[in-house]
PDB file of N, CA and C in Angstrom:
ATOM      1  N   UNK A   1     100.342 118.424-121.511  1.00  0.00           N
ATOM      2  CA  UNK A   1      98.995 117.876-121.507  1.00  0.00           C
ATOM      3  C   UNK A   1      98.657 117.255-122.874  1.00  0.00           C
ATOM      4  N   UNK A   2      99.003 117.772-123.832  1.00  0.00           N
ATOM      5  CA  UNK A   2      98.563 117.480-125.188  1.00  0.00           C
ATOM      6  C   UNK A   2      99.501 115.670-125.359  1.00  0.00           C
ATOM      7  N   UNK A   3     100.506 115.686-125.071  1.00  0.00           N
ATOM      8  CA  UNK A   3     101.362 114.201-125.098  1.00  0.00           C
ATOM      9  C   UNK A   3      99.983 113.311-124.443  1.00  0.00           C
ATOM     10  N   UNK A   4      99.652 113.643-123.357  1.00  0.00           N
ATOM     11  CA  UNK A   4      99.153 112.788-122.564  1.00  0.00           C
ATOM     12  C   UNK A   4      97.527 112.177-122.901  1.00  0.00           C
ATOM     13  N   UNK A   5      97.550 113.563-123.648  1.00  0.00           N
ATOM     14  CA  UNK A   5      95.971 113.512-124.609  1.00  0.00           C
ATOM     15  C   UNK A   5      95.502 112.468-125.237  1.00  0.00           C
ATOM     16  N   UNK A   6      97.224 112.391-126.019  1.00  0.00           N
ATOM     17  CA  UNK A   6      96.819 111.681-127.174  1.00  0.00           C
ATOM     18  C   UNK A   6      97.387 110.168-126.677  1.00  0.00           C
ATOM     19  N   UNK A   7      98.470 109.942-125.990  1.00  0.00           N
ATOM     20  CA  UNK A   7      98.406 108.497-125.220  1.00  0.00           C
ATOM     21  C   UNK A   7      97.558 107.881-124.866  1.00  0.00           C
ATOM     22  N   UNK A   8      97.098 108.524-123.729  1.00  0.00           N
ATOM     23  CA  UNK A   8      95.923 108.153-122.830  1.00  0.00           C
ATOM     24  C   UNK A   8      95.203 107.069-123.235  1.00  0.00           C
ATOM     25  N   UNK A   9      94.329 106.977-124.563  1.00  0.00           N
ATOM     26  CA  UNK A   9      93.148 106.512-125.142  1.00  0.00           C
ATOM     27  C   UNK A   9      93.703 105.271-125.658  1.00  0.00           C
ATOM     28  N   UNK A  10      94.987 105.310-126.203  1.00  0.00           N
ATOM     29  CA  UNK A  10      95.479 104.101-126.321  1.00  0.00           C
ATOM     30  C   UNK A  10      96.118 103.032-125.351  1.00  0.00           C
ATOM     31  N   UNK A  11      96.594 103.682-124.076  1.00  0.00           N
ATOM     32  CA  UNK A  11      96.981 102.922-123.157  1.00  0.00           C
ATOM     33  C   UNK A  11      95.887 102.435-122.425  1.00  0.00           C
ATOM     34  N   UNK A  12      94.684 102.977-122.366  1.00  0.00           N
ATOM     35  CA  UNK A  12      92.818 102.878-121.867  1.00  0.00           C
ATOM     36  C   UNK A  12      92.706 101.841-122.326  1.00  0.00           C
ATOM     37  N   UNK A  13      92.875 101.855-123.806  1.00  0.00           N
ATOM     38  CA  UNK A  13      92.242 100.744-124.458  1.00  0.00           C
ATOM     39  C   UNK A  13      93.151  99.205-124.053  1.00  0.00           C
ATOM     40  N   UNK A  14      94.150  99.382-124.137  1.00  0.00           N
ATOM     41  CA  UNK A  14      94.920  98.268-123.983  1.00  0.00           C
ATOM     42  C   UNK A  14      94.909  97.565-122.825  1.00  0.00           C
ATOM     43  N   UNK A  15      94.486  98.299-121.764  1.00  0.00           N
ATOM     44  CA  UNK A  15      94.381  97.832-120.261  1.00  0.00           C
ATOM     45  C   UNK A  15      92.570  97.257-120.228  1.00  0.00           C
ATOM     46  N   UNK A  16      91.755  97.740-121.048  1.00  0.00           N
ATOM     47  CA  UNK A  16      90.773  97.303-121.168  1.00  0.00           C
ATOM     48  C   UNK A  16      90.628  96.141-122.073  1.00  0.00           C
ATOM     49  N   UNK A  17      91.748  95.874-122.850  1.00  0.00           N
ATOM     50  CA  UNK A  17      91.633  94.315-124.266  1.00  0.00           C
ATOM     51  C   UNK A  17      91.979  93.826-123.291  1.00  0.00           C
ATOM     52  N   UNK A  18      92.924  93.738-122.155  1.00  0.00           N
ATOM     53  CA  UNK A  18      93.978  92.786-121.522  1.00  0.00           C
ATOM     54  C   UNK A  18      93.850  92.888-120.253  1.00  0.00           C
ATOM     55  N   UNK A  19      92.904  93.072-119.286  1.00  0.00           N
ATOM     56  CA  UNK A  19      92.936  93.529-117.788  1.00  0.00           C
ATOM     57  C   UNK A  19      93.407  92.461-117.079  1.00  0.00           C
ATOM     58  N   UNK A  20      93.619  91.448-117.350  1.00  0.00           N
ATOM     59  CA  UNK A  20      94.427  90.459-116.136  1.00  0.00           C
ATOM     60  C   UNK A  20      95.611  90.706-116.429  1.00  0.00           C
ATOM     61  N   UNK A  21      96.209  90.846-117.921  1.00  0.00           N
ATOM     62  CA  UNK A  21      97.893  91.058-117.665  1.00  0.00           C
ATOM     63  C   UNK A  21      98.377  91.945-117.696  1.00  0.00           C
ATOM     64  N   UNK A  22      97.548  93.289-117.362  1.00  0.00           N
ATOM     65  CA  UNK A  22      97.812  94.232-117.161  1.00  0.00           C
ATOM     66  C   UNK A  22      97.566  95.015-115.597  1.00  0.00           C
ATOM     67  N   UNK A  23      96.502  94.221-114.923  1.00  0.00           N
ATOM     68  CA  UNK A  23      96.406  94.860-113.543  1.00  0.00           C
ATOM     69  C   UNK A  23      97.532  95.184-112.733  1.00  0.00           C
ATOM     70  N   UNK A  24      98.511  94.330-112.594  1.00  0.00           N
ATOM     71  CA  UNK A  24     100.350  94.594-111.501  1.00  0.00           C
ATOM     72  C   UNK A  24     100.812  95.461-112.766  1.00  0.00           C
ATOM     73  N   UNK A  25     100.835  95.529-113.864  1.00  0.00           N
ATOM     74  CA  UNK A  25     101.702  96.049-114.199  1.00  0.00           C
ATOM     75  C   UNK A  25     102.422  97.613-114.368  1.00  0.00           C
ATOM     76  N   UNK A  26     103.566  97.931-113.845  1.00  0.00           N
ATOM     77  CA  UNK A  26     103.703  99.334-113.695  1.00  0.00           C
ATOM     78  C   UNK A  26     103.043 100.420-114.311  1.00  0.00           C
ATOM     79  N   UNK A  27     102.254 100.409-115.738  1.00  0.00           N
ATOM     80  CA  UNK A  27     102.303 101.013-116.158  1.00  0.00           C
ATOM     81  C   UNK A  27     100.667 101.452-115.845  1.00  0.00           C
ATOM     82  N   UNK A  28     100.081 100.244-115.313  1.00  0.00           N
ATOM     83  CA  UNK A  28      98.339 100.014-114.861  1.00  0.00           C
ATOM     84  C   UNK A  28      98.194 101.356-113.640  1.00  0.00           C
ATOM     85  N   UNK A  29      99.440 101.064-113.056  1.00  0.00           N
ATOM     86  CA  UNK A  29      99.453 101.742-111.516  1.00  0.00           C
ATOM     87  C   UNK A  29     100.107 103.192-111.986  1.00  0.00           C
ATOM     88  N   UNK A  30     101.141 103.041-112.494  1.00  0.00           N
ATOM     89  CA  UNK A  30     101.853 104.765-112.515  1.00  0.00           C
ATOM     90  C   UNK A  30     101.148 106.051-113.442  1.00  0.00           C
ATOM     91  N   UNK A  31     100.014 105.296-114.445  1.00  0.00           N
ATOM     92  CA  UNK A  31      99.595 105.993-115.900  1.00  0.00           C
ATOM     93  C   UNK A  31      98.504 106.828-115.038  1.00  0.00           C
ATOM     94  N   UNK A  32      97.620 106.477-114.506  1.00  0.00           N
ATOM     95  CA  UNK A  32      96.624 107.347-113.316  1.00  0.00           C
ATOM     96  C   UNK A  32      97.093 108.613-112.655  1.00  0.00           C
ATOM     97  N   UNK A  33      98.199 108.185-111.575  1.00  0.00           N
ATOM     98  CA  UNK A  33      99.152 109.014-111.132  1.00  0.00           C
ATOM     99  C   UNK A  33     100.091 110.607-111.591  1.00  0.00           C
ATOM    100  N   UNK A  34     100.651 109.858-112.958  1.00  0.00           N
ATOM    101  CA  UNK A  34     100.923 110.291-113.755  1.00  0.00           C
ATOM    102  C   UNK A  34     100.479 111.757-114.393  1.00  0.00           C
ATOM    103  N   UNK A  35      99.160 111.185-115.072  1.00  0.00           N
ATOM    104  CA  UNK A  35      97.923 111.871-115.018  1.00  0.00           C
ATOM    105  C   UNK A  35      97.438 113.008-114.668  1.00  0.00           C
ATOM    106  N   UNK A  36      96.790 112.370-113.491  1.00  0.00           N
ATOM    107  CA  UNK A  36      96.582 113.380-111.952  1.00  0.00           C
ATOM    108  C   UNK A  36      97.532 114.521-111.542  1.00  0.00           C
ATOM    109  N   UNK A  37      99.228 113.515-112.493  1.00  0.00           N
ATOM    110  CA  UNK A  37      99.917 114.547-111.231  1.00  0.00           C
ATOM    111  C   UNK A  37     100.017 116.192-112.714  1.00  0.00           C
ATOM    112  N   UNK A  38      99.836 115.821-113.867  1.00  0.00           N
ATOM    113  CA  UNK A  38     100.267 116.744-115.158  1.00  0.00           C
ATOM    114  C   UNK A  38      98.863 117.476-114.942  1.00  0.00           C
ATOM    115  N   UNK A  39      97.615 116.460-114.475  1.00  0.00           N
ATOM    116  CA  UNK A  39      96.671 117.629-114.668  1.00  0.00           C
ATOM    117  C   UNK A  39      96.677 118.949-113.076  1.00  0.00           C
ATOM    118  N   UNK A  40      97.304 118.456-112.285  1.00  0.00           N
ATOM    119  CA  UNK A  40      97.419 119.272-111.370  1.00  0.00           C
ATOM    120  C   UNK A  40      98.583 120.445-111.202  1.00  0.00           C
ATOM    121  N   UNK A  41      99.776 120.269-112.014  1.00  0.00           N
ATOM    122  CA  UNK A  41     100.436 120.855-112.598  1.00  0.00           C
ATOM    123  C   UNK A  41      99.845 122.406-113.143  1.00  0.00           C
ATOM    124  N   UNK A  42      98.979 121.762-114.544  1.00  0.00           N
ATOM    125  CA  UNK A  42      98.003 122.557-115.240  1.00  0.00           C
ATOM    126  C   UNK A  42      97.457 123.350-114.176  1.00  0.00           C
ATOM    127  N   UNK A  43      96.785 123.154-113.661  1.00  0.00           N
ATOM    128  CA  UNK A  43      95.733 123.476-112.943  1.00  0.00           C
ATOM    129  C   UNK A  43      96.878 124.791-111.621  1.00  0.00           C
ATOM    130  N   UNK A  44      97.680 124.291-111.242  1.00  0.00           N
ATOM    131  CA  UNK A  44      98.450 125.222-110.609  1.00  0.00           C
ATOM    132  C   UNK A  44      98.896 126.242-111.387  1.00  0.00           C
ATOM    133  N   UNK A  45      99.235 125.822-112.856  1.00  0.00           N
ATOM    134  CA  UNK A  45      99.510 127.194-113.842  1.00  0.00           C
ATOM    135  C   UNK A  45      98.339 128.127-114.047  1.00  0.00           C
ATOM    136  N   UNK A  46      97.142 127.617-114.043  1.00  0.00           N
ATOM    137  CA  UNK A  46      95.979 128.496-114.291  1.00  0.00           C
ATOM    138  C   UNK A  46      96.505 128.983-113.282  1.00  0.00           C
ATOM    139  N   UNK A  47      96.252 128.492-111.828  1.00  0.00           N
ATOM    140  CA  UNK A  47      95.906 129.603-110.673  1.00  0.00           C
ATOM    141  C   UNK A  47      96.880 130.683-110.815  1.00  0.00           C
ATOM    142  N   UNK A  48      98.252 130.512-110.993  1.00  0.00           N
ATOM    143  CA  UNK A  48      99.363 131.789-111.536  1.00  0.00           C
ATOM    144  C   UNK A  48      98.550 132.972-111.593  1.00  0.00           C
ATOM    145  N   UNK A  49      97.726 132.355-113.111  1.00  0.00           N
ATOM    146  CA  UNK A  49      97.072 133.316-113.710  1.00  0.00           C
ATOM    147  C   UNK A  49      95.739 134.430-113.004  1.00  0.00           C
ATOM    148  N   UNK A  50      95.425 132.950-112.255  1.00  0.00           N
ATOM    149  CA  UNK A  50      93.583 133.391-111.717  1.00  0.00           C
ATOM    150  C   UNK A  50      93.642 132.831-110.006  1.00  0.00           C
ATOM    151  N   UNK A  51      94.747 133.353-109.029  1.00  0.00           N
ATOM    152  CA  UNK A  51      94.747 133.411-107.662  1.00  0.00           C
ATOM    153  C   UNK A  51      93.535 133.241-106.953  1.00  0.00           C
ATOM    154  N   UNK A  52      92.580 133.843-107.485  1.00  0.00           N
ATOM    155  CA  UNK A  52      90.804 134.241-106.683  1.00  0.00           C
ATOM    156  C   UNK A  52      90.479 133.186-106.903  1.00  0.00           C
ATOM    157  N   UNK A  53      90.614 132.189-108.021  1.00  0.00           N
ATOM    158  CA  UNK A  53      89.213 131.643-108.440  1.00  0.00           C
ATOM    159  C   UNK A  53      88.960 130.257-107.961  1.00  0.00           C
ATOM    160  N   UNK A  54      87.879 130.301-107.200  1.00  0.00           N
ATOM    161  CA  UNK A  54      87.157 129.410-106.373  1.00  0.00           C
ATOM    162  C   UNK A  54      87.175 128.076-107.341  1.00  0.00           C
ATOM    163  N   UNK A  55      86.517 128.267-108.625  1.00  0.00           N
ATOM    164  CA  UNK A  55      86.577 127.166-109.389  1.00  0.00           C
ATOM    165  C   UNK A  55      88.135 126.275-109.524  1.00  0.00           C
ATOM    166  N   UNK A  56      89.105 126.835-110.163  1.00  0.00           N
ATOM    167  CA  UNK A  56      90.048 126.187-109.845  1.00  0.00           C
ATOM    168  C   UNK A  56      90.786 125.459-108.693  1.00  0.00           C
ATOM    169  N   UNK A  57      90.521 126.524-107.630  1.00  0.00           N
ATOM    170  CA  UNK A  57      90.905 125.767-106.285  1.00  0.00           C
ATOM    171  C   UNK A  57      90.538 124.550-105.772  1.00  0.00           C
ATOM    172  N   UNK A  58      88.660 124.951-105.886  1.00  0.00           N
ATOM    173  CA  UNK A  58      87.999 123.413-105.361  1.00  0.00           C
ATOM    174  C   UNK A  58      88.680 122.416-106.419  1.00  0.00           C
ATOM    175  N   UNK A  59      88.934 122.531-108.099  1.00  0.00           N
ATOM    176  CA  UNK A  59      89.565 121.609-108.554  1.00  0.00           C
ATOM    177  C   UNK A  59      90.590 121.310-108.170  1.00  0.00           C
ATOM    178  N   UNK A  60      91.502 121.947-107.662  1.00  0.00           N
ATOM    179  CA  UNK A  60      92.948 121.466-107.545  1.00  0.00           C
ATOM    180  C   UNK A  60      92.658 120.898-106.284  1.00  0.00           C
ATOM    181  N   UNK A  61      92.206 120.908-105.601  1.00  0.00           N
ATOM    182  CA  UNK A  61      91.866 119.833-103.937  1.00  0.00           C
ATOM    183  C   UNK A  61      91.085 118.961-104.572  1.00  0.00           C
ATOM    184  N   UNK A  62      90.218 118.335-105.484  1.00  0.00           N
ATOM    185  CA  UNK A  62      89.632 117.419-105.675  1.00  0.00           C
ATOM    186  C   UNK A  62      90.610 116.572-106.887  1.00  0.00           C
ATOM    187  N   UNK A  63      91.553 117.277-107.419  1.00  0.00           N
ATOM    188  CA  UNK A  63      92.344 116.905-108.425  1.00  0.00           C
ATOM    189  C   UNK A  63      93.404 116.384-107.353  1.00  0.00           C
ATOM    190  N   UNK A  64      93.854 116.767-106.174  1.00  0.00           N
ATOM    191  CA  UNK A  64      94.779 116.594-104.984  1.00  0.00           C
ATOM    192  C   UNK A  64      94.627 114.897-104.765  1.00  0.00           C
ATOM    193  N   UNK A  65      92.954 115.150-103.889  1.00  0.00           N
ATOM    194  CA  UNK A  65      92.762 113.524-103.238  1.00  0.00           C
ATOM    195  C   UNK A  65      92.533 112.877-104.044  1.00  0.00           C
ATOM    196  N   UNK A  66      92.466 112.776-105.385  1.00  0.00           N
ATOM    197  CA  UNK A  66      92.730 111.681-106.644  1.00  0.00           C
ATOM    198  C   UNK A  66      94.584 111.579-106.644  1.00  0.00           C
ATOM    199  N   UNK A  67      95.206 112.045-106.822  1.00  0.00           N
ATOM    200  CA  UNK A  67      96.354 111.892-106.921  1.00  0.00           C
ATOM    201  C   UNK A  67      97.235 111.489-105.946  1.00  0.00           C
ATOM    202  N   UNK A  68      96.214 111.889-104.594  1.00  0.00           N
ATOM    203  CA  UNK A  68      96.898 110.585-103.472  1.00  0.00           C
ATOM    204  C   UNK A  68      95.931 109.193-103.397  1.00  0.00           C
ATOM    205  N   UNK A  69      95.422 109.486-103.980  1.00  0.00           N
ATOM    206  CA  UNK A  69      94.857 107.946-103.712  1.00  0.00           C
ATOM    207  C   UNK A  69      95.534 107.143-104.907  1.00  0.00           C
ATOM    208  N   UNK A  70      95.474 107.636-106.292  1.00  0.00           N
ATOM    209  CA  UNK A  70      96.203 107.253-106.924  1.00  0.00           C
ATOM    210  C   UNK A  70      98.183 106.887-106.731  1.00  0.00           C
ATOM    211  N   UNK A  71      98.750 107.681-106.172  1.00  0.00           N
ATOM    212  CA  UNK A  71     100.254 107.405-105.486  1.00  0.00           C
ATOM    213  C   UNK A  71     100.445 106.266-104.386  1.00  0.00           C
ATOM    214  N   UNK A  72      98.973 106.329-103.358  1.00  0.00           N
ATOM    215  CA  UNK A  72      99.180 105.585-102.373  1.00  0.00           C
ATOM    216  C   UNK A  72      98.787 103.913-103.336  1.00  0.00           C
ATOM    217  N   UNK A  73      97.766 104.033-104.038  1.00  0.00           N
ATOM    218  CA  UNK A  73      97.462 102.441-104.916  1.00  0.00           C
ATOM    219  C   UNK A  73      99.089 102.255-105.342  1.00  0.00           C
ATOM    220  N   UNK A  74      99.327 102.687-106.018  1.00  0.00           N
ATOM    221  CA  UNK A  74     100.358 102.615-106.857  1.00  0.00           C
ATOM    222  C   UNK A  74     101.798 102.178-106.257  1.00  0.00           C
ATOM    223  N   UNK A  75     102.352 102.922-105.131  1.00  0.00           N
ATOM    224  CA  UNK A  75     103.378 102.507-104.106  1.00  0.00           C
ATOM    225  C   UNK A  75     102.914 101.047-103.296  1.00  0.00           C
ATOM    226  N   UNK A  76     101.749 100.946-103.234  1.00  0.00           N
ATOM    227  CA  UNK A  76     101.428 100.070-102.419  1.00  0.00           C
ATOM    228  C   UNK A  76     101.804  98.550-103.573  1.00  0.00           C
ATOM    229  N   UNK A  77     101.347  98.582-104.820  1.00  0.00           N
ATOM    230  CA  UNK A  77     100.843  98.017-105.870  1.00  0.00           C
ATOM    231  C   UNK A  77     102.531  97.286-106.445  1.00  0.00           C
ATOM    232  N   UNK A  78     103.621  98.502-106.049  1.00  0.00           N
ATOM    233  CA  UNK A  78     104.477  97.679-106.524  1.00  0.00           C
ATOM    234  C   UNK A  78     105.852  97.932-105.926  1.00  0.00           C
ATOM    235  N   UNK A  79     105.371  97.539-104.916  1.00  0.00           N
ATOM    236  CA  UNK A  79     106.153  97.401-103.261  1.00  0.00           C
ATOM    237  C   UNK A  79     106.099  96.190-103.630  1.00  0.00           C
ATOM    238  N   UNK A  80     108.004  95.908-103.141  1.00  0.00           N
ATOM    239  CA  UNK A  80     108.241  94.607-103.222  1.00  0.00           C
ATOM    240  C   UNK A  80     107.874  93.562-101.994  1.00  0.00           C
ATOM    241  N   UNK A  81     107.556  92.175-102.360  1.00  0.00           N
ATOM    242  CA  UNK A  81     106.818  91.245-101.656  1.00  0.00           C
ATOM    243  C   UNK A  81     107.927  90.430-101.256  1.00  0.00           C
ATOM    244  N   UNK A  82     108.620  89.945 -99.967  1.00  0.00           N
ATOM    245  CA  UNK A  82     109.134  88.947 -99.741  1.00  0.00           C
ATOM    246  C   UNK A  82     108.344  87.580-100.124  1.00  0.00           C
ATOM    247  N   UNK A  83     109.229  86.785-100.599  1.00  0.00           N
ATOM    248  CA  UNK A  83     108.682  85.569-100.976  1.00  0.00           C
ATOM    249  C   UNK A  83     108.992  84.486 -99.749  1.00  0.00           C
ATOM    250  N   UNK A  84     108.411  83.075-100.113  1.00  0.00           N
ATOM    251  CA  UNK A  84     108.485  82.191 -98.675  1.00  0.00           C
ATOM    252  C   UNK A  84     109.705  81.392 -99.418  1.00  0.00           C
ATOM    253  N   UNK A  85     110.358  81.359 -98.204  1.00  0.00           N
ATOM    254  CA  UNK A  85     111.180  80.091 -98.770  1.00  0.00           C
ATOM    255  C   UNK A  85     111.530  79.214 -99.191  1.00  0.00           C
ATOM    256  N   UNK A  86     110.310  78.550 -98.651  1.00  0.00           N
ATOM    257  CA  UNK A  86     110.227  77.125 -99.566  1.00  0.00           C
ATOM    258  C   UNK A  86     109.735  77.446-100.960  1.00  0.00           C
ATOM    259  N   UNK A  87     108.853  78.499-101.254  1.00  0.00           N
ATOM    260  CA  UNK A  87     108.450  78.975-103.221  1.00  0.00           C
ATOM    261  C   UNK A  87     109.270  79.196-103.592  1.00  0.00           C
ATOM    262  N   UNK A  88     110.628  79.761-103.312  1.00  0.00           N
ATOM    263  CA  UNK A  88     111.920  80.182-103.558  1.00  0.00           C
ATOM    264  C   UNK A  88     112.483  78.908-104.128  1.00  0.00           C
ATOM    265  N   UNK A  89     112.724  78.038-102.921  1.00  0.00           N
ATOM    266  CA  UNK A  89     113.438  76.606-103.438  1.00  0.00           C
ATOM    267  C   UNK A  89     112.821  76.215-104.463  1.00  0.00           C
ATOM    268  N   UNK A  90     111.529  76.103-104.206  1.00  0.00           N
ATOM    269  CA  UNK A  90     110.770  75.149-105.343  1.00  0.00           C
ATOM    270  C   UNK A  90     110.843  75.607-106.926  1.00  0.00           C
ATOM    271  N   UNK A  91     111.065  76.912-106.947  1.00  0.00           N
ATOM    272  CA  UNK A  91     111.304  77.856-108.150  1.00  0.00           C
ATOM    273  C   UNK A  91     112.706  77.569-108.624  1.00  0.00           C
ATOM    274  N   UNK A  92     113.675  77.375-107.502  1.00  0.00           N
ATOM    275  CA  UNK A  92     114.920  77.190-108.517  1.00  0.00           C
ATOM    276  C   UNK A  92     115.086  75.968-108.820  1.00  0.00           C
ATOM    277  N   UNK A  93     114.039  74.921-107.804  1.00  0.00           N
ATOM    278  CA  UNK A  93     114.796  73.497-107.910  1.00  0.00           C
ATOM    279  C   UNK A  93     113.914  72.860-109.638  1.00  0.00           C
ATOM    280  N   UNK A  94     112.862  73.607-109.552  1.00  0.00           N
ATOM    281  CA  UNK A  94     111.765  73.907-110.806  1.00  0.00           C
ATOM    282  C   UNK A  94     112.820  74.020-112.333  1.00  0.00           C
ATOM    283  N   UNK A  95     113.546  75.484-111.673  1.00  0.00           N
ATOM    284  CA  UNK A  95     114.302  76.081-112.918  1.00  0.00           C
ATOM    285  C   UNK A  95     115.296  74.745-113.108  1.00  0.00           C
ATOM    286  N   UNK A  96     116.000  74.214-112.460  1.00  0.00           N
ATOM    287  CA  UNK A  96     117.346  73.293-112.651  1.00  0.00           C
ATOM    288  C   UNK A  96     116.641  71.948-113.210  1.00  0.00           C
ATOM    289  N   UNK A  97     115.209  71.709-112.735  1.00  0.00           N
ATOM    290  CA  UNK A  97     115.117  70.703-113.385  1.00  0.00           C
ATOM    291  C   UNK A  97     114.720  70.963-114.683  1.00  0.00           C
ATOM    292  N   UNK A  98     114.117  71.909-115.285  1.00  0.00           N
ATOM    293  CA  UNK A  98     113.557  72.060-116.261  1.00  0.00           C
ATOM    294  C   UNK A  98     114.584  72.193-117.306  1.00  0.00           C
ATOM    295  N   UNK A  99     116.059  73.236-116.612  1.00  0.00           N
ATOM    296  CA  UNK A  99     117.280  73.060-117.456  1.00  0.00           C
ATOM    297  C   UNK A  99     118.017  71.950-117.764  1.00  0.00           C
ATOM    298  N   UNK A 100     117.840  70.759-117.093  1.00  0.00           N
ATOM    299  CA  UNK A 100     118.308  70.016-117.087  1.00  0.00           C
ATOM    300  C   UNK A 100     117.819  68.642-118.267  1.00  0.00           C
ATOM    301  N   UNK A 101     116.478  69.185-118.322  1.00  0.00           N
ATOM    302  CA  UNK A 101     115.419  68.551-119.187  1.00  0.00           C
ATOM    303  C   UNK A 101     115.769  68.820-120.670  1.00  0.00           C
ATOM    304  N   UNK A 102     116.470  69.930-120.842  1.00  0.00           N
ATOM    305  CA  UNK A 102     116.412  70.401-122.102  1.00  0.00           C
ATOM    306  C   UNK A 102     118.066  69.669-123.284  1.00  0.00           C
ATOM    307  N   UNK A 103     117.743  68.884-124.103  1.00  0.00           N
ATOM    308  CA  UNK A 103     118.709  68.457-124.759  1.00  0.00           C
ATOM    309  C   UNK A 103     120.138  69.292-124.839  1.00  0.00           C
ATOM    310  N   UNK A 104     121.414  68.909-124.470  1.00  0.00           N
ATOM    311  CA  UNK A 104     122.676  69.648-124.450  1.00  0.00           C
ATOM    312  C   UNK A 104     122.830  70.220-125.645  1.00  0.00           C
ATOM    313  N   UNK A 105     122.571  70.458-127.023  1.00  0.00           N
ATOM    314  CA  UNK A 105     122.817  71.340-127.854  1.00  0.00           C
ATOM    315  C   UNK A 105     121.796  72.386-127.626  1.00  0.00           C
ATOM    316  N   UNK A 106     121.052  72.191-127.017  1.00  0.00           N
ATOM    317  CA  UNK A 106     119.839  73.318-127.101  1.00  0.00           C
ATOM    318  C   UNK A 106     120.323  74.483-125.739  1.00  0.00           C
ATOM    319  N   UNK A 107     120.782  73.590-124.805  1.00  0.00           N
ATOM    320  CA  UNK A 107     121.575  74.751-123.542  1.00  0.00           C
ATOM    321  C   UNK A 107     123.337  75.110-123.743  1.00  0.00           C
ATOM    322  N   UNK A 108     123.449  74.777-124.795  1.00  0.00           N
ATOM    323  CA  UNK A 108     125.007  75.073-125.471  1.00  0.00           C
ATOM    324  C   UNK A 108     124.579  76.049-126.109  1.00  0.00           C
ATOM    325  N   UNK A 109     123.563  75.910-127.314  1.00  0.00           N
ATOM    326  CA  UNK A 109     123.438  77.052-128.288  1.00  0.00           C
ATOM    327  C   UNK A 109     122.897  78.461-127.828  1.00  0.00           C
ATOM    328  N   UNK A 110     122.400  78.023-126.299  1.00  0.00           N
ATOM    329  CA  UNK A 110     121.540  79.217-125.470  1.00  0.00           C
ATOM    330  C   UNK A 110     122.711  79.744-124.574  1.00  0.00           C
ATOM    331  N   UNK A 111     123.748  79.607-124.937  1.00  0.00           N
ATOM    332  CA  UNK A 111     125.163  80.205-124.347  1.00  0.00           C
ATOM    333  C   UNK A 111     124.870  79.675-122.799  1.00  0.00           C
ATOM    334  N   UNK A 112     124.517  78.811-122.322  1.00  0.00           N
ATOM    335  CA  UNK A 112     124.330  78.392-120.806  1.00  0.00           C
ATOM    336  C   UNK A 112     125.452  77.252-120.557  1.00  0.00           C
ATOM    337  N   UNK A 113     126.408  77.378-119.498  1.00  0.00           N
ATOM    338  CA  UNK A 113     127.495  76.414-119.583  1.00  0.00           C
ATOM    339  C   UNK A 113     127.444  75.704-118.178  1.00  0.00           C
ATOM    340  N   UNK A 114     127.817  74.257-118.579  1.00  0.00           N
ATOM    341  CA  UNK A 114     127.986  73.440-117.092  1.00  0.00           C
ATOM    342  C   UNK A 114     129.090  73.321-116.277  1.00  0.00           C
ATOM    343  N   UNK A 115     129.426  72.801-115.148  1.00  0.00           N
ATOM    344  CA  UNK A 115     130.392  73.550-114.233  1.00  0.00           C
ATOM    345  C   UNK A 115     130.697  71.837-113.966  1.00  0.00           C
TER     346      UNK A 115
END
């Protein structure tokens, strides 16, 4: 818990300077999860300790449906997307022209060789 303590506030912040290039990114989706799943962990070690106690329990079921909602965003979030075919073509025919654009010492020195 204490690792996560002290991360946390900085990975918060960074997703808050940068929220568009950070929304897909794994770390937007898994850091929640993550989270959820260390504080529920915790929370199962108390009970070890304290079996009876009502307080912990209702937490660990409310600490529960955060951590599936958080797993289900998250799987969902970076589940791979078939692409269309034709964006496919257009992406490589994109890439070849753009390589092709680029002066021959500059795709020599970039170790890229022609056939």
């Amino acid at each position: 818990m204490r690792e996560y303590r002290l991360i946390m506030p900085l990975m918060a912040r960074q997703i808050r300077e940068h929220p568009v290039a950070g929304r897909d990114q794994d770390l937007v989706l898994l850091v929640p999860a993550r989270s959820a799943g260390a504080l529920r962990q915790h929370v199962d070690a108390l009970l070890v300790d304290e079996p009876a106690s009502r307080a912990l329990k209702r937490a660990r079921e409310e600490i529960d449906t955060v951590f599936r909602a958080w797993c289900h965003r998250a799987e969902t979030g970076l589940r791979p997307r078939t692409l269309p075919l034709a964006r496919t073509a257009g992406y490589q025919v994109e890439t070849a022209l753009a390589l092709a654009s680029l002066p021959s010492t500059t795709v020599a020195s970039e170790g890229v060789r022609g056939g």
